[in-house]
Protein backbone atom coordinates (compact mmCIF):
# COMPACT_ATOMS: atom_id res chain seq x y z
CA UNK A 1 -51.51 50.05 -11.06
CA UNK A 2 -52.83 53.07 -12.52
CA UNK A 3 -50.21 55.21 -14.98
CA UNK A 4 -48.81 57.84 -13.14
CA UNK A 5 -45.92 58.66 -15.43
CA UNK A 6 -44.66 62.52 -15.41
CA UNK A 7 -47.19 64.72 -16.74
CA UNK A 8 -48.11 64.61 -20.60
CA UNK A 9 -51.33 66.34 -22.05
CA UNK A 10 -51.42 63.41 -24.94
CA UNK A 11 -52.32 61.03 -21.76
CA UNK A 12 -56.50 60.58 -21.71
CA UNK A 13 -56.59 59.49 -17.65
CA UNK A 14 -59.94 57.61 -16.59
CA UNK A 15 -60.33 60.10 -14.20
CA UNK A 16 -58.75 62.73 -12.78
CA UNK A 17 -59.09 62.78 -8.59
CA UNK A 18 -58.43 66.28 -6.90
CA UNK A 19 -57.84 66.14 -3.29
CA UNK A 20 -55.75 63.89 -0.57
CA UNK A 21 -57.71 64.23 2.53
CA UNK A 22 -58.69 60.68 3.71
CA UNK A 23 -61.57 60.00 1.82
CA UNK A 24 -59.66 61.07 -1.16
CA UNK A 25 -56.78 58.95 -0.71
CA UNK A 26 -58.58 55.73 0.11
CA UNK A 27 -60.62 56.34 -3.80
CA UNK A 28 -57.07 56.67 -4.71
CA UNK A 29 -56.94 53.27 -3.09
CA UNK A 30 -60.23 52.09 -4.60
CA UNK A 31 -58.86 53.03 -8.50
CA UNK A 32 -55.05 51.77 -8.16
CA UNK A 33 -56.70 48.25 -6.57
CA UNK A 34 -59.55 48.19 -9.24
CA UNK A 35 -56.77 49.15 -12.13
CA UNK A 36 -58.07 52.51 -13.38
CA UNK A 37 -55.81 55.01 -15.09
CA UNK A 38 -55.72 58.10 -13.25
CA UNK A 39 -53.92 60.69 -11.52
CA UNK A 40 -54.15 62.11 -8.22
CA UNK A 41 -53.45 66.24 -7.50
CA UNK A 42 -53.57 68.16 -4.18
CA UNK A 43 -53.31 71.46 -3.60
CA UNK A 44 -51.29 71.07 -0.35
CA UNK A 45 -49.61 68.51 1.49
CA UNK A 46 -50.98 64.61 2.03
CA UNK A 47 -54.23 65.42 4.65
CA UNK A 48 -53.54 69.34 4.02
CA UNK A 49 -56.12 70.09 6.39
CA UNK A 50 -55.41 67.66 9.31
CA UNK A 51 -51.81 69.34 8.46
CA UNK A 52 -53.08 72.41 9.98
CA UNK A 53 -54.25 71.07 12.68
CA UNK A 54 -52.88 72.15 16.33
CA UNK A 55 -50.03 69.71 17.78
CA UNK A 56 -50.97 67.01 19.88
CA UNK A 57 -54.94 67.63 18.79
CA UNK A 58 -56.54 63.99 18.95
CA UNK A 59 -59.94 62.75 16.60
CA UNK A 60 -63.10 62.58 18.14
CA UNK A 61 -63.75 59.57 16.25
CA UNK A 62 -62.26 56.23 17.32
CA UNK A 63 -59.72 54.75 15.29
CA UNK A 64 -61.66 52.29 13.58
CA UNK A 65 -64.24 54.80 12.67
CA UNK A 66 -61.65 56.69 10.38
CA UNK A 67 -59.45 53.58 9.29
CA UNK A 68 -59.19 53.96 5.35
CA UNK A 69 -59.13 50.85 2.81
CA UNK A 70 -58.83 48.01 5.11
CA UNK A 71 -55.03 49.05 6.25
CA UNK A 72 -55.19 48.30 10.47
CA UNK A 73 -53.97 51.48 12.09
CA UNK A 74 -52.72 51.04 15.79
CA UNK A 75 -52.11 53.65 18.63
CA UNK A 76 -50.14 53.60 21.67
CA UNK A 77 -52.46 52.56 24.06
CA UNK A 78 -55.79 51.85 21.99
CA UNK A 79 -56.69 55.59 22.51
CA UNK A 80 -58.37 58.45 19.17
CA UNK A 81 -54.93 59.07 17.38
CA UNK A 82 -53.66 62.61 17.19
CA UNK A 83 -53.58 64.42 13.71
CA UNK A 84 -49.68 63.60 13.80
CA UNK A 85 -50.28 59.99 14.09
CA UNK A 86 -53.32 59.79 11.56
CA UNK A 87 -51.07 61.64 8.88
CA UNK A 88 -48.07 58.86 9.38
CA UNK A 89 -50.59 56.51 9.08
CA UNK A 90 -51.76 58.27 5.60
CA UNK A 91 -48.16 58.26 4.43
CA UNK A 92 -48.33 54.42 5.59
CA UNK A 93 -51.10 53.52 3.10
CA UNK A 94 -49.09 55.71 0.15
CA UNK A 95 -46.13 53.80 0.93
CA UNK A 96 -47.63 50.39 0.81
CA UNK A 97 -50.02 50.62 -1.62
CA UNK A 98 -47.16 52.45 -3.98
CA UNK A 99 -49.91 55.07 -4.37
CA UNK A 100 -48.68 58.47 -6.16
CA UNK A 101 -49.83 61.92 -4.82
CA UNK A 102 -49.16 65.07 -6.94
CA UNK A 103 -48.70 67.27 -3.69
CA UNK A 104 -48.49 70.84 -3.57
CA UNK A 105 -49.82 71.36 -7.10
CA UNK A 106 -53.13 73.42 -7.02
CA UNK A 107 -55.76 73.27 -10.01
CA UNK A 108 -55.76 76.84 -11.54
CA UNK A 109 -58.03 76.18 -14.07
CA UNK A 110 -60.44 73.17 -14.44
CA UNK A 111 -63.42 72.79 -17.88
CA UNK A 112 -64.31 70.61 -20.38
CA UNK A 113 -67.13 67.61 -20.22
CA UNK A 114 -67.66 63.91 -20.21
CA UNK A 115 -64.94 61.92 -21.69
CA UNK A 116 -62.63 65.40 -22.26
CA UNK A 117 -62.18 67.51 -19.29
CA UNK A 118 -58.71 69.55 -19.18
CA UNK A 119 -57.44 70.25 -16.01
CA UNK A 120 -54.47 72.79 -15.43
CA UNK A 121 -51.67 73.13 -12.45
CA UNK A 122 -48.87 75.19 -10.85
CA UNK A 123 -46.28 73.14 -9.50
CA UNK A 124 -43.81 74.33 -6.78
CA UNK A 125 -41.83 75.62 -9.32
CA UNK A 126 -44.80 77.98 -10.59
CA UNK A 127 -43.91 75.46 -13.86
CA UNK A 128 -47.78 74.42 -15.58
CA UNK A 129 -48.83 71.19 -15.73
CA UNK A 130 -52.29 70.14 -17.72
CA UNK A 131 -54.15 66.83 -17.79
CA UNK A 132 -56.55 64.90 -19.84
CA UNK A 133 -59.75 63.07 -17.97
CA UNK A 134 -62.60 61.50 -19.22
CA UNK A 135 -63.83 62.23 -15.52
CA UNK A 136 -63.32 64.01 -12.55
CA UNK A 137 -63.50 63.18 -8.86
CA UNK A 138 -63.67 66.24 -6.78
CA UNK A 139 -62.56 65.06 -2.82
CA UNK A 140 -61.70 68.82 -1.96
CA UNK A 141 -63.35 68.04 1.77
CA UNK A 142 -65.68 71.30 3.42
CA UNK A 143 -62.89 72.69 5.44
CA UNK A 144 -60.65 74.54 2.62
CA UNK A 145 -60.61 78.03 4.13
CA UNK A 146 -60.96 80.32 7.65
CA UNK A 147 -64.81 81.92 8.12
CA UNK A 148 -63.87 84.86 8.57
CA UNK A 149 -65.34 87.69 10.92
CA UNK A 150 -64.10 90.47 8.26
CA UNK A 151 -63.58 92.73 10.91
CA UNK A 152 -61.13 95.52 10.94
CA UNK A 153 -57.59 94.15 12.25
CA UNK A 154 -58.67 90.80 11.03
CA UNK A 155 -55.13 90.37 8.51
CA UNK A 156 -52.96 91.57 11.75
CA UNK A 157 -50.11 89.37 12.79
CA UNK A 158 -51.65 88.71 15.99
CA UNK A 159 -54.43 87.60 14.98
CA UNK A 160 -54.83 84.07 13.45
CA UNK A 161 -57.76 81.21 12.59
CA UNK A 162 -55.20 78.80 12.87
CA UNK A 163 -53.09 77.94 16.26
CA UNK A 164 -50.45 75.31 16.44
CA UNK A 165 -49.53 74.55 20.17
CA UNK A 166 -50.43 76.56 23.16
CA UNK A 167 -46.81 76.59 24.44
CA UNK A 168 -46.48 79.80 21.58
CA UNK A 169 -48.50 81.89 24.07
CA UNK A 170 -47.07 81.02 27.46
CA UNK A 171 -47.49 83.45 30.18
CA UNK A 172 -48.99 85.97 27.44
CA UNK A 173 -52.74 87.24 27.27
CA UNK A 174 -54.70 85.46 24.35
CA UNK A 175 -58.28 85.80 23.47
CA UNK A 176 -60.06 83.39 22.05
CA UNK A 177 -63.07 83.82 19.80
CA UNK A 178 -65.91 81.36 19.09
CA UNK A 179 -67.66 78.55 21.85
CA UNK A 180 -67.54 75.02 19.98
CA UNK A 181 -64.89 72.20 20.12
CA UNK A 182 -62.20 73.95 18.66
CA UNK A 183 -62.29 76.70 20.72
CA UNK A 184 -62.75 74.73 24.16
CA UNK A 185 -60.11 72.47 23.47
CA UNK A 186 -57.69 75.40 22.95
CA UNK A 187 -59.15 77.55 25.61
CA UNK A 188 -58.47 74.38 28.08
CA UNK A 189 -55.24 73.21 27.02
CA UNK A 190 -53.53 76.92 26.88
CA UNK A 191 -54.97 77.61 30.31
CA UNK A 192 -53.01 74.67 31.34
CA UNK A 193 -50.31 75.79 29.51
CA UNK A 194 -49.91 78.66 31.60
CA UNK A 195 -51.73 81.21 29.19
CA UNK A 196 -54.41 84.42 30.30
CA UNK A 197 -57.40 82.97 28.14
CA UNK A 198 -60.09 85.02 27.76
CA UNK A 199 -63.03 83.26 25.22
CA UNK A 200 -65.56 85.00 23.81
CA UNK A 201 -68.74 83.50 22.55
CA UNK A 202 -71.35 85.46 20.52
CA UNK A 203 -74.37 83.13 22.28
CA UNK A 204 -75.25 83.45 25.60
CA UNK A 205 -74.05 80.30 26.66
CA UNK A 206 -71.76 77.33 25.27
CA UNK A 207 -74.09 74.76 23.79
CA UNK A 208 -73.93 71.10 26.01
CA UNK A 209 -75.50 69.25 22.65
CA UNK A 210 -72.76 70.97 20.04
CA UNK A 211 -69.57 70.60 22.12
CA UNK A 212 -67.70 67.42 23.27
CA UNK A 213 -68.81 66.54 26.13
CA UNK A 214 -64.77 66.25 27.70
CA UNK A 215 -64.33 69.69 26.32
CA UNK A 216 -67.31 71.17 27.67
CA UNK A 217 -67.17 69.77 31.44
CA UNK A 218 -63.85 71.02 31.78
CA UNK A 219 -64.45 74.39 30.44
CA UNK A 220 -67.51 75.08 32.13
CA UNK A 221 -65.66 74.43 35.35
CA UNK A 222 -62.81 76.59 34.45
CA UNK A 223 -65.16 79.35 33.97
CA UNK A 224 -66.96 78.96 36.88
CA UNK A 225 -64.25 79.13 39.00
CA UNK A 226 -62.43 82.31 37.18
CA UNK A 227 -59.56 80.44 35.53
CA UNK A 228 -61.22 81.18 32.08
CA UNK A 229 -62.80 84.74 31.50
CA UNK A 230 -65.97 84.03 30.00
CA UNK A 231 -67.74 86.90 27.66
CA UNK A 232 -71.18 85.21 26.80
CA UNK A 233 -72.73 87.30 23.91
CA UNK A 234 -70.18 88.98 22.30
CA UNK A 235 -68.31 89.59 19.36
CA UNK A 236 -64.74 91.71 18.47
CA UNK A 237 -65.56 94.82 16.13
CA UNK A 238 -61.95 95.75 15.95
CA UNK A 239 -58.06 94.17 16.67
CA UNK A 240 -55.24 96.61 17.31
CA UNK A 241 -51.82 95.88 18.63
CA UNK A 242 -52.53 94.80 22.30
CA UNK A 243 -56.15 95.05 22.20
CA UNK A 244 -59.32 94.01 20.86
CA UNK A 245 -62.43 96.35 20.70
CA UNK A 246 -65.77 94.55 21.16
CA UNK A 247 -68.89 95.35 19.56
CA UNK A 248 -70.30 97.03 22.81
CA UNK A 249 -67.51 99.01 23.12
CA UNK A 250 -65.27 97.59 25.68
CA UNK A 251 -61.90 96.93 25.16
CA UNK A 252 -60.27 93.16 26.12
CA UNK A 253 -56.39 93.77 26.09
CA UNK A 254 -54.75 91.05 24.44
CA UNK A 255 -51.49 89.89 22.67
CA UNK A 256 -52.71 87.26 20.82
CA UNK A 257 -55.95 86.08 19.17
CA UNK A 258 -57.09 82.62 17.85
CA UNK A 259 -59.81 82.67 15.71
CA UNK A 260 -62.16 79.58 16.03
CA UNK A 261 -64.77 80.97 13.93
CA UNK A 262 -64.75 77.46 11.99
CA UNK A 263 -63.83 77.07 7.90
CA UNK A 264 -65.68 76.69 4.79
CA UNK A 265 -65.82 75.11 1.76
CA UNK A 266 -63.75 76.28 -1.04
CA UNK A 267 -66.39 76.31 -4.49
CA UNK A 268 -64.63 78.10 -7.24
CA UNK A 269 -63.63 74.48 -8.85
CA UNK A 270 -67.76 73.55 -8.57
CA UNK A 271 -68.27 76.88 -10.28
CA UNK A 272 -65.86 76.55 -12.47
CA UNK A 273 -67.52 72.98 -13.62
CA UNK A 274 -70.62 74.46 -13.65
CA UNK A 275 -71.75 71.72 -10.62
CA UNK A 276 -75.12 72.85 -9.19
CA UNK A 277 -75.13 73.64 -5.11
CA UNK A 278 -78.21 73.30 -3.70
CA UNK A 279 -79.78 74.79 -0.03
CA UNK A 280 -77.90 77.31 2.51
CA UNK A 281 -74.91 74.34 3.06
CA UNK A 282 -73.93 74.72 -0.56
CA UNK A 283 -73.83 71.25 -1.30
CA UNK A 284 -73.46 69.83 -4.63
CA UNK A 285 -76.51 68.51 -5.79
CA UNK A 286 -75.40 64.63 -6.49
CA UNK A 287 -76.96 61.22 -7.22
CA UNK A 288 -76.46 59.31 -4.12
CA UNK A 289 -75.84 55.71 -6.00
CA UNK A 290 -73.04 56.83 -8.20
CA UNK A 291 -71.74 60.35 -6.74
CA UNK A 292 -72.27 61.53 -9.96
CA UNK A 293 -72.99 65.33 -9.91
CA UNK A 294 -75.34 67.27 -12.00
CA UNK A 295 -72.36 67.80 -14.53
CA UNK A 296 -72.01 64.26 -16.22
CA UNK A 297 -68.47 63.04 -15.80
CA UNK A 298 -68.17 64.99 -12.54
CA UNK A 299 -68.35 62.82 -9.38
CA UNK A 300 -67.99 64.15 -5.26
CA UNK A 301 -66.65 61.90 -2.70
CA UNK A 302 -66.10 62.57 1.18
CA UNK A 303 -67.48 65.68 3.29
CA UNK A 304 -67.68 67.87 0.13
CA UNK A 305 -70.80 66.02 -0.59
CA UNK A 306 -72.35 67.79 2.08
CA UNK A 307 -71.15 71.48 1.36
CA UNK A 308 -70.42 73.85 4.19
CA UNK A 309 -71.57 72.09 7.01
CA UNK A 310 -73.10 74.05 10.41
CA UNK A 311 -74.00 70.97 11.94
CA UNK A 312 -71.67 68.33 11.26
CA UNK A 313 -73.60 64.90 9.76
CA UNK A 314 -70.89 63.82 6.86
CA UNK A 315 -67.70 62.41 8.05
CA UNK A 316 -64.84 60.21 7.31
CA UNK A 317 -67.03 57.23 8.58
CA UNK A 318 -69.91 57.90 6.35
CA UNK A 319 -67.80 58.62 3.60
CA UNK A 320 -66.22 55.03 2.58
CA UNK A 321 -68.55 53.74 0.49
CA UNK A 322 -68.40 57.07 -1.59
CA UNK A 323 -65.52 55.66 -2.90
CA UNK A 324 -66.97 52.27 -4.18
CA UNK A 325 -70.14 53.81 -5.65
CA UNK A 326 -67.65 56.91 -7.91
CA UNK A 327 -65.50 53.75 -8.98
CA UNK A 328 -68.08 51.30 -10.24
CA UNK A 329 -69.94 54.13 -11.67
CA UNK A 330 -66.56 55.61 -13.62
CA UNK A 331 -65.30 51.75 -14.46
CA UNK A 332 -67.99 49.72 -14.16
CA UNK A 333 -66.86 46.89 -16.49
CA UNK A 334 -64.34 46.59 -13.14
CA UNK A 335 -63.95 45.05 -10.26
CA UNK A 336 -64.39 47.17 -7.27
CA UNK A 337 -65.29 45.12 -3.94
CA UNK A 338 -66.48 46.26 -0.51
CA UNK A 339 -63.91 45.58 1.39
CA UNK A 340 -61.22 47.93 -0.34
CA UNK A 341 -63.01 50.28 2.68
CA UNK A 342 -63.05 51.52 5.79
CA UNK A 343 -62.30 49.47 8.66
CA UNK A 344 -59.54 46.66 8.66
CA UNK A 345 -61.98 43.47 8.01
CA UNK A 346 -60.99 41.24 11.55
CA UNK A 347 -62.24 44.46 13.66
CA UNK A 348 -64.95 46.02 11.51
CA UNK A 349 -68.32 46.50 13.01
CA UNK A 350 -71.51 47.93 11.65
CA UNK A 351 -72.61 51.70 12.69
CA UNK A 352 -75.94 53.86 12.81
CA UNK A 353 -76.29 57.56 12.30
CA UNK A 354 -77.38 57.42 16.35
CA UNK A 355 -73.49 56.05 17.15
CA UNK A 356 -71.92 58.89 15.47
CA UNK A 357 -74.27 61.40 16.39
């Protein structure tokens, strides 16, 4: 198991792996299996971002897409598991692989090279913390932070890019903002709810190929039949109290607003490294055998790999084997075998970019 004894600066860790989303916990898997010294820091809590998620919000992916280091998951009746149920399956894997997780201890500052990076954190106690690494893993994921619109209002209380459960808006007016997954699924489910759910969409129509195609039937039938007010190409300029002013002038009284203007990928450790991002996604720029980036020592698992992403390719599912090629690369003198990935072995089945697309 790897050492993961209370912090000491004298300690030299193989590597040092930031991030606990699911493709960084199962390379946490990957080193403690394999015997690598390291230690494992996270900004927020175990799956941070799934954390964030809305109640009750289920994966597109089916579970054995997104299993993680050959632990079987199960659901109540076989169905996508919610973000609840994939993050007590996360605290599953900790558990029984006596993994450690440094949660809730952000990197402030992060330098060095190969063989002597330094890495400093603030615990919950604002006490600092620094570490030794003769690498880094950065699994950080793509979805750190809100997009924002950066539009007056924006910072009101109101006014949010996160929503949690659409019973917090029952029998009040929200407006929605944005015409992808996110935003169907809430305009849908608070409609049900028993919310006023106005969405507005800054295209002309909602996009059939970029939507779920669940999500999209049923909110193209809510809108046709005036259960969902629809405003096809348009875009808030201002929020106030009670109302939101749109670009063209109108005015859309509301008392809440969800923002589903999607998130993007947090850089300043990349900069910080010096880690060249190539083409308008902001990707690092990486060598696809060994996840080595273009700063030696510095390797990038999981959807970071693929920067800010517009159109989703990089997931959880094509992001196990990440894992295996940073490990072998970092240790290679140790044993790192396939299997320590992905799907449970008795129900694992091979996939093409066409079945995920």
């Amino acid at each position: 198991m790897p050492s993961n004894d209370n912090n000491d600066s004298k300690v030299t860790y193989d590597t040092i792996l930031i991030g606990a989303g699911p493709i960084g916990l199962e390379t946490a898997a990957v080193l403690a299996r394999a015997g690598i010294n390291y230690v494992h820091l996270e900004a927020g809590a175990l799956g941070e971002s799934i954390r964030r998620w809305p109640r009750n919000t289920r994966f597109f992916s089916s579970p054995e897409w997104i299993t993680l280091a050959g632990v079987p998951m199960q659901t109540e009746r076989q169905e996508t598991p919610t973000g609840e149920q994939y993050l007590a399956y996360m605290r599953s894997i900790v558990e029984t692989l006596g993994l450690v997780v440094r949660t809730y201890e952000p990197v402030t500052e992060i330098s060095g090279k190969k063989r002597d990076f330094r890495v400093v954190t603030r615990d919950l106690a604002r006490r600092s913390h620094e570490y030794r690494g003769r690498t880094i893993i950065l699994a950080t994921g793509d979805m750190n932070e809100p997009r924002r619109l950066n539009v007056p209002g924006e910072e009101l209380p109101h006014v949010t890019h996160y929503w949690r459960d659409p019973h917090d808006y029952f029998q009040r007016r929200l407006l929605i903002v944005g015409g992808r997954n996110s935003a169907l699924e809430a305009a849908v489910r608070c409609w049900r709810a028993g919310v006023d759910v106005t969405l507005s969409y800054r295209r002309k129509t909602i996009d059939e190929n970029r939507t779920l195609s669940r999500l999209y039937l049923d909110a193209q039938l809510l809108i046709r039949n005036g259960k969902i007010r629809f405003l096809p190409e348009s875009s808030p300029r201002e929020f106030r109290p009670g109302v939101t002013i749109m670009e063209d002038g109108s005015r859309v009284e509301t008392d809440f607003v969800y923002l589903a203007t999607g998130f993007q990928m947090d850089l300043s450790l990349y900069r910080q490294l010096g880690v060249e991002l190539i083409g308008p996604e902001l990707r690092p720029l990486l060598d696809e055998n060994t996840m080595e980036s273009s700063v030696p020592g510095v390797y990038v698992v999981g959807t970071a790999t693929a920067g800010t992403q517009s159109r989703f390719t990089t997931f959880i599912t094509t992001s196990h084997n990440h894992c295996l090629r940073a490990a072998r690369a970092i240790a290679p003198e140790r044993t790192v075998e396939d299997g320590w990935v992905g799907n449970y072995p008795p129900r694992n089945y091979s996939l093409s970019s066409g079945d995920i697309e």
